[in-house]
N, C-alpha and C. Protein backbone atom coordinates (compact mmCIF):
# COMPACT_ATOMS: atom_id res chain seq x y z
N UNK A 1 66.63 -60.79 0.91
CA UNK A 1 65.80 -61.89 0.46
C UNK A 1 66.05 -62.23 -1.01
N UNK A 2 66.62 -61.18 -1.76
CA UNK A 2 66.52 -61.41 -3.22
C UNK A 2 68.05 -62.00 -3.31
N UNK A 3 68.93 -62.14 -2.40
CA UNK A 3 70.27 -62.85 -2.90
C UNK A 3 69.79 -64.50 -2.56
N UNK A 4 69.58 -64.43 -1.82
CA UNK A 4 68.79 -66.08 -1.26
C UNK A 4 67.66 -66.91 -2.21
N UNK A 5 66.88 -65.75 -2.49
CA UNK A 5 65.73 -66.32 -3.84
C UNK A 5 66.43 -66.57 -4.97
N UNK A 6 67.22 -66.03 -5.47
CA UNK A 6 68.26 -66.15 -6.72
C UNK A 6 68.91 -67.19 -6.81
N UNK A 7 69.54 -67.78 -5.14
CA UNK A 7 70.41 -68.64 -5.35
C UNK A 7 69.45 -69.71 -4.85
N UNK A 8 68.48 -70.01 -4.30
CA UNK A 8 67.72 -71.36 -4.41
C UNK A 8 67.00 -71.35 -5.52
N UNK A 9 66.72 -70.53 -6.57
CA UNK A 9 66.49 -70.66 -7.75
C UNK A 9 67.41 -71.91 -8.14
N UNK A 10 68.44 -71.54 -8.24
CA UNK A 10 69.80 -71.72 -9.26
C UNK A 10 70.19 -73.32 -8.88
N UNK A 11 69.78 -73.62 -7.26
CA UNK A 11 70.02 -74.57 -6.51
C UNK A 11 69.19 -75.82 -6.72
N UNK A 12 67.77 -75.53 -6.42
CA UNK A 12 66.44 -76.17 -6.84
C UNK A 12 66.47 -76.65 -8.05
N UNK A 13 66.33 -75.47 -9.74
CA UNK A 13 66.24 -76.09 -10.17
C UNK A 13 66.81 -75.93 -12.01
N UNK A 14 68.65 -75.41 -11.27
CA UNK A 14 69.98 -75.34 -12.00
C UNK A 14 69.80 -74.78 -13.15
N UNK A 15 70.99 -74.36 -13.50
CA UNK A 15 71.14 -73.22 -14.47
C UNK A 15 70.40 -72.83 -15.62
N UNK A 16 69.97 -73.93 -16.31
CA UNK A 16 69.10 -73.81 -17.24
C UNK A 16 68.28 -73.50 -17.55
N UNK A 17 67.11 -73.74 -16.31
CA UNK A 17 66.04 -72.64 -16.12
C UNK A 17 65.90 -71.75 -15.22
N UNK A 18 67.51 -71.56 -15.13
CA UNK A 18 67.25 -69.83 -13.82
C UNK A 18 66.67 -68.76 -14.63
N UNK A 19 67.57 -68.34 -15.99
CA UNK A 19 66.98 -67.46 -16.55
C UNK A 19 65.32 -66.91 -16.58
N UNK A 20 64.87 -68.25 -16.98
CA UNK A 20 63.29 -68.07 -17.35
C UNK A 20 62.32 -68.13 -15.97
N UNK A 21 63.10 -69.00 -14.95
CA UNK A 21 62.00 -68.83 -13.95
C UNK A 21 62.37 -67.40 -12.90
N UNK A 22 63.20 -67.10 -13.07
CA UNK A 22 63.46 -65.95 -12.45
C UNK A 22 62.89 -64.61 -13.16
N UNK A 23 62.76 -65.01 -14.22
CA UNK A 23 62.23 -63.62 -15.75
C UNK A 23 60.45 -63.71 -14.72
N UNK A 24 60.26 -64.59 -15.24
CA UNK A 24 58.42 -65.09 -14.58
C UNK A 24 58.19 -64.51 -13.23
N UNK A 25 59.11 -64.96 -12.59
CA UNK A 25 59.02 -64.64 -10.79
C UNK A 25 59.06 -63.05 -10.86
N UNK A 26 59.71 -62.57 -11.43
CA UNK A 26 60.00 -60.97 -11.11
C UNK A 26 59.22 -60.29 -11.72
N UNK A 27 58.39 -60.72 -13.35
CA UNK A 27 57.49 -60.06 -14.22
C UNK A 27 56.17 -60.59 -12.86
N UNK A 28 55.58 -61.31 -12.59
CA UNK A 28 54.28 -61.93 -11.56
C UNK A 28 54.71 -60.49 -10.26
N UNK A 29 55.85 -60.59 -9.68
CA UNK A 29 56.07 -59.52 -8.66
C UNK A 29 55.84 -58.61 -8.82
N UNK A 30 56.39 -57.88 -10.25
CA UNK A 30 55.95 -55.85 -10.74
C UNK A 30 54.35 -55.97 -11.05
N UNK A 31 53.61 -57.27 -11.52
CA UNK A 31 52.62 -56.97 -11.55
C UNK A 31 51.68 -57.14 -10.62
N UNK A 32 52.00 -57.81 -9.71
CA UNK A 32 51.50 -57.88 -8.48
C UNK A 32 51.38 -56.38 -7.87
N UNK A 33 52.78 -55.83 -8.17
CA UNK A 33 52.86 -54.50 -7.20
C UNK A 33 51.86 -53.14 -7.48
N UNK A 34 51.62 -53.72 -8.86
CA UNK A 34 50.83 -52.99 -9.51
C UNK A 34 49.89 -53.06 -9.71
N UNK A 35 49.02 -53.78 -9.18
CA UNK A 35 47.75 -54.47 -8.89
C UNK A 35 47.86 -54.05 -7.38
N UNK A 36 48.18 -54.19 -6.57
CA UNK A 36 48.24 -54.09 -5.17
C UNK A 36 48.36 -52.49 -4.58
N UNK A 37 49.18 -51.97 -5.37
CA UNK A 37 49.29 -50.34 -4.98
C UNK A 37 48.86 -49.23 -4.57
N UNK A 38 47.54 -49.40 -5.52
CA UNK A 38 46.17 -48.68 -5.52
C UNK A 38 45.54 -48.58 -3.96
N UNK A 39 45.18 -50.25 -3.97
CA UNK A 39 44.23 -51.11 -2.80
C UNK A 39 44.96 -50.56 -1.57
N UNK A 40 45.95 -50.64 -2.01
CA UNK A 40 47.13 -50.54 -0.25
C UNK A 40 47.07 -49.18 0.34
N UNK A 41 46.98 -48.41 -0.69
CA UNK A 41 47.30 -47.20 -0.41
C UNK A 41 46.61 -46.17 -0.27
N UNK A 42 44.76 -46.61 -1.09
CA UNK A 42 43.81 -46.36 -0.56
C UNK A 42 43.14 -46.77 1.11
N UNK A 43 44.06 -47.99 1.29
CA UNK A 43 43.42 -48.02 2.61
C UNK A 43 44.42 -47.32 3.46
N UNK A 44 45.40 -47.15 3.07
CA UNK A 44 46.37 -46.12 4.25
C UNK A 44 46.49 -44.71 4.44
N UNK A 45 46.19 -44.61 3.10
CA UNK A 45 46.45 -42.68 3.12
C UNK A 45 45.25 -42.27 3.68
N UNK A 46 44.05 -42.69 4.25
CA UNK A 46 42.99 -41.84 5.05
C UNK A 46 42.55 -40.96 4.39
N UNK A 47 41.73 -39.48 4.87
CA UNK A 47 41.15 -38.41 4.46
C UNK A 47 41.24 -37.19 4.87
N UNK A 48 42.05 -37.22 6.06
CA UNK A 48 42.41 -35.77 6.27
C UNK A 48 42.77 -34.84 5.06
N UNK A 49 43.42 -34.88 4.03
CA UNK A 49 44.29 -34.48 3.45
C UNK A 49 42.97 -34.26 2.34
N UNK A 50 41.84 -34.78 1.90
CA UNK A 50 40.68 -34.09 1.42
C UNK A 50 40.46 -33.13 2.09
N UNK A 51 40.56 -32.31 3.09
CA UNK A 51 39.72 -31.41 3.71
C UNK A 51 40.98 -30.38 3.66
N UNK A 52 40.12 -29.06 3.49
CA UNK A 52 40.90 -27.88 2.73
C UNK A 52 40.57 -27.15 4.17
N UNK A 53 41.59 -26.75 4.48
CA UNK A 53 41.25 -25.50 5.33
C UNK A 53 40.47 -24.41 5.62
N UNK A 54 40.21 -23.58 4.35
CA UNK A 54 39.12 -23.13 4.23
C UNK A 54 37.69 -23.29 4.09
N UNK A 55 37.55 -24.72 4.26
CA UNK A 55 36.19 -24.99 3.85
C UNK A 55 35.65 -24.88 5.32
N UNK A 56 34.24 -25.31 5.22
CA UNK A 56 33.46 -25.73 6.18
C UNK A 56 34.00 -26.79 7.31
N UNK A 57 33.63 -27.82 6.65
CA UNK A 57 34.65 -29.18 7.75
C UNK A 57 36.33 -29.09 7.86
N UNK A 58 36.97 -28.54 8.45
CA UNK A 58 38.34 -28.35 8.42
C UNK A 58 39.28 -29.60 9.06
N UNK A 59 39.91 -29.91 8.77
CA UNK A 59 40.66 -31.32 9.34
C UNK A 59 41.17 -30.94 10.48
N UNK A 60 41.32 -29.86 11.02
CA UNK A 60 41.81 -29.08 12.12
C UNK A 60 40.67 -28.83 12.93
N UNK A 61 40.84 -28.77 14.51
CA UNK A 61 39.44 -28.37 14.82
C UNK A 61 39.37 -26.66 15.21
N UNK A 62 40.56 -25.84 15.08
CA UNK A 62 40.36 -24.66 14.94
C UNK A 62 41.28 -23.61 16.03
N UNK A 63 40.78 -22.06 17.02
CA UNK A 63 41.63 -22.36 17.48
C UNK A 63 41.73 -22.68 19.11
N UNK A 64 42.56 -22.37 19.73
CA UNK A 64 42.49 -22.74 21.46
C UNK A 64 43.73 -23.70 21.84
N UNK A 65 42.99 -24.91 22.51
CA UNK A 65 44.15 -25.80 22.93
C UNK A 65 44.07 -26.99 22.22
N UNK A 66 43.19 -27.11 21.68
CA UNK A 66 43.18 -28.11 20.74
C UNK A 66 43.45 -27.98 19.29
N UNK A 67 43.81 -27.07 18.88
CA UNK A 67 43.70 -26.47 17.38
C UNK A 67 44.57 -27.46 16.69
N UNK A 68 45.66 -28.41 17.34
CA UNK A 68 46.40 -29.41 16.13
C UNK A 68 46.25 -30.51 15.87
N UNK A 69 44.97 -30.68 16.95
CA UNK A 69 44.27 -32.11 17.15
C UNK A 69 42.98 -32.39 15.30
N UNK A 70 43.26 -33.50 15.46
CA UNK A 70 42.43 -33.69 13.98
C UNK A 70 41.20 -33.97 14.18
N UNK A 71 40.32 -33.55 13.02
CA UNK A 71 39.06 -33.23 13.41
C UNK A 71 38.60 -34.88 13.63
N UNK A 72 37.12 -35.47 13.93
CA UNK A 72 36.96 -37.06 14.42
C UNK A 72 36.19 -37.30 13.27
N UNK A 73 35.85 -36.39 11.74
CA UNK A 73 35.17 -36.47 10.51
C UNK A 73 36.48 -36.69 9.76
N UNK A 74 37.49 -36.79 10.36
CA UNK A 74 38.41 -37.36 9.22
C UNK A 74 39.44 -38.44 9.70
N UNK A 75 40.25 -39.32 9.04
CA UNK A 75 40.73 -40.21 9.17
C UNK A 75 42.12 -40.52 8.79
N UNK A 76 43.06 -40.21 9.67
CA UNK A 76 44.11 -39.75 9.76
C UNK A 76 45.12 -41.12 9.29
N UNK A 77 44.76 -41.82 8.20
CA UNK A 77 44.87 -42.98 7.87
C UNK A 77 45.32 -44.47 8.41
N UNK A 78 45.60 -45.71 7.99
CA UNK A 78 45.87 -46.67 8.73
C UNK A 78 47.64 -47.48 8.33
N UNK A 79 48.47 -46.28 8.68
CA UNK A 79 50.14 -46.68 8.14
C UNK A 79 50.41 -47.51 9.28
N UNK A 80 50.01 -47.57 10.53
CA UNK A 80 50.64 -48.01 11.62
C UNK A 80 50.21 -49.68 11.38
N UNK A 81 48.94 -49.95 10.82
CA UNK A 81 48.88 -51.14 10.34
C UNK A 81 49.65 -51.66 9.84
N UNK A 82 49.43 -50.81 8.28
CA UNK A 82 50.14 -51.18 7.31
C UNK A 82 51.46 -51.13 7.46
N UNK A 83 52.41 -50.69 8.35
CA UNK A 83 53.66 -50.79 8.57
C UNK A 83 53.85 -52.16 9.32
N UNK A 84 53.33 -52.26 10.27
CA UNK A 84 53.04 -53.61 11.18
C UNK A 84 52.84 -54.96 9.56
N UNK A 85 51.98 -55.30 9.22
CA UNK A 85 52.23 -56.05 8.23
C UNK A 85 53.30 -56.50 7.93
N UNK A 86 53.79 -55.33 6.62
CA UNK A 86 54.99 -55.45 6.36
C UNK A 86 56.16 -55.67 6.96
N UNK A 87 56.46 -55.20 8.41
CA UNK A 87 57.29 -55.76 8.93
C UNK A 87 57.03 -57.14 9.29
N UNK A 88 55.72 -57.78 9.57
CA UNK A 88 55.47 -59.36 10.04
C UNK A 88 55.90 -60.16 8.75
N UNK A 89 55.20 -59.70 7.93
CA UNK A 89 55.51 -60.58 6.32
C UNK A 89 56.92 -60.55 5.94
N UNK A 90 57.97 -59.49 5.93
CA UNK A 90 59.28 -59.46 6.09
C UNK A 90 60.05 -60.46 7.06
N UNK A 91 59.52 -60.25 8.60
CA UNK A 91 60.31 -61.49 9.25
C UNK A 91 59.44 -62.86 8.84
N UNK A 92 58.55 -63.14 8.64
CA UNK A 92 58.05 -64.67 8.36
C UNK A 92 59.07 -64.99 6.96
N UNK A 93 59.15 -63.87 5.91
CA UNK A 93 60.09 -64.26 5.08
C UNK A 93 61.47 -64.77 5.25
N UNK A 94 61.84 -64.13 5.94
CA UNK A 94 63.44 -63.99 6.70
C UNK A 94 63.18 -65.90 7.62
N UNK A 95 62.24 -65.53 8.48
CA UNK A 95 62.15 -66.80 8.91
C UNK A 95 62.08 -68.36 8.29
N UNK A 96 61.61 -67.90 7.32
CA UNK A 96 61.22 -68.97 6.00
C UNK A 96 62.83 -69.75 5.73
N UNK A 97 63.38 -68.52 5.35
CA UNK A 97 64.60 -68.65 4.70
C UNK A 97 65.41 -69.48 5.55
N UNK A 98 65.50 -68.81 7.01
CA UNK A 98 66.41 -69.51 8.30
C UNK A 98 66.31 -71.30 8.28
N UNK A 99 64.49 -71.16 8.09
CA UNK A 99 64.48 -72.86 8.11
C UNK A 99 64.96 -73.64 6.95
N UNK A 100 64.45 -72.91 5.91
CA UNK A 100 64.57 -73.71 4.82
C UNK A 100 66.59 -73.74 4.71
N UNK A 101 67.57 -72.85 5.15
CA UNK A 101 68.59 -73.46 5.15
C UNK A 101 69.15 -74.39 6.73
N UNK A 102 68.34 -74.69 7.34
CA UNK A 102 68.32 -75.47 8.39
C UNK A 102 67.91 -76.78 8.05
N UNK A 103 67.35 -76.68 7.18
CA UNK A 103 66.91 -77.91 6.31
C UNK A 103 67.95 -78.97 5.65
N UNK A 104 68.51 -78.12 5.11
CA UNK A 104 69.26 -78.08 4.16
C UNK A 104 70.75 -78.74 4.24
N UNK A 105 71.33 -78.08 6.14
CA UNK A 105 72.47 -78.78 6.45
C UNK A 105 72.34 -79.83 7.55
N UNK A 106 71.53 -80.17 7.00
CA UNK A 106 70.73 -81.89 8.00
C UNK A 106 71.28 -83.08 6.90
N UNK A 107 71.21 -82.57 6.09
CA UNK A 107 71.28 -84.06 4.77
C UNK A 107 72.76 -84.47 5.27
């Protein structure tokens, strides 16, 4: 995606201001990522991984036939989402791109 963004930069709106709008686009992105990181990752990493073995509430339910099953007081987080996302937002990007050079060899 980033060889394609670079060059409809350059395309759109020519050499002169690739430098600077590309400086902007990529400084707005790290800080985006960094703003976003926290949020994302609090909602994915769950809570199993608070619970200590030795304590009282164990993330494990102990032993027998169930002993590797996770306890239902903890929350074995939400990556399968969050992977799902990212892969949708990746192809809508990708898709973006397909049209917008479909666009492009119409003129």
């Amino acid at each position: 995606l980033y060889p394609c963004f670079f060059s409809s930069v350059a395309v759109l709106f020519g050499f002169k201001n690739f430098g600077a709008l590309s400086g902007i686009v990529v400084a707005v992105s790290g800080i985006s990522f960094l703003v976003l990181a926290v949020p994302v990752s609090a909602f994915a990493i769950g809570t199993c991984h608070l619970l200590s073995i030795d304590s009282e509430e164990s993330a494990y339910y102990g032993n027998g036939d169930n002993a590797n099953e996770l306890s239902p007081s903890c929350l074995s987080g939400r990556w399968k989402s969050l992977h799902t996302f990212q892969f949708a937002s990746l192809a809508l990007l990708i898709a973006m791109q397909l049209f917008y050079r479909r666009d492009d060899s119409e003129d």
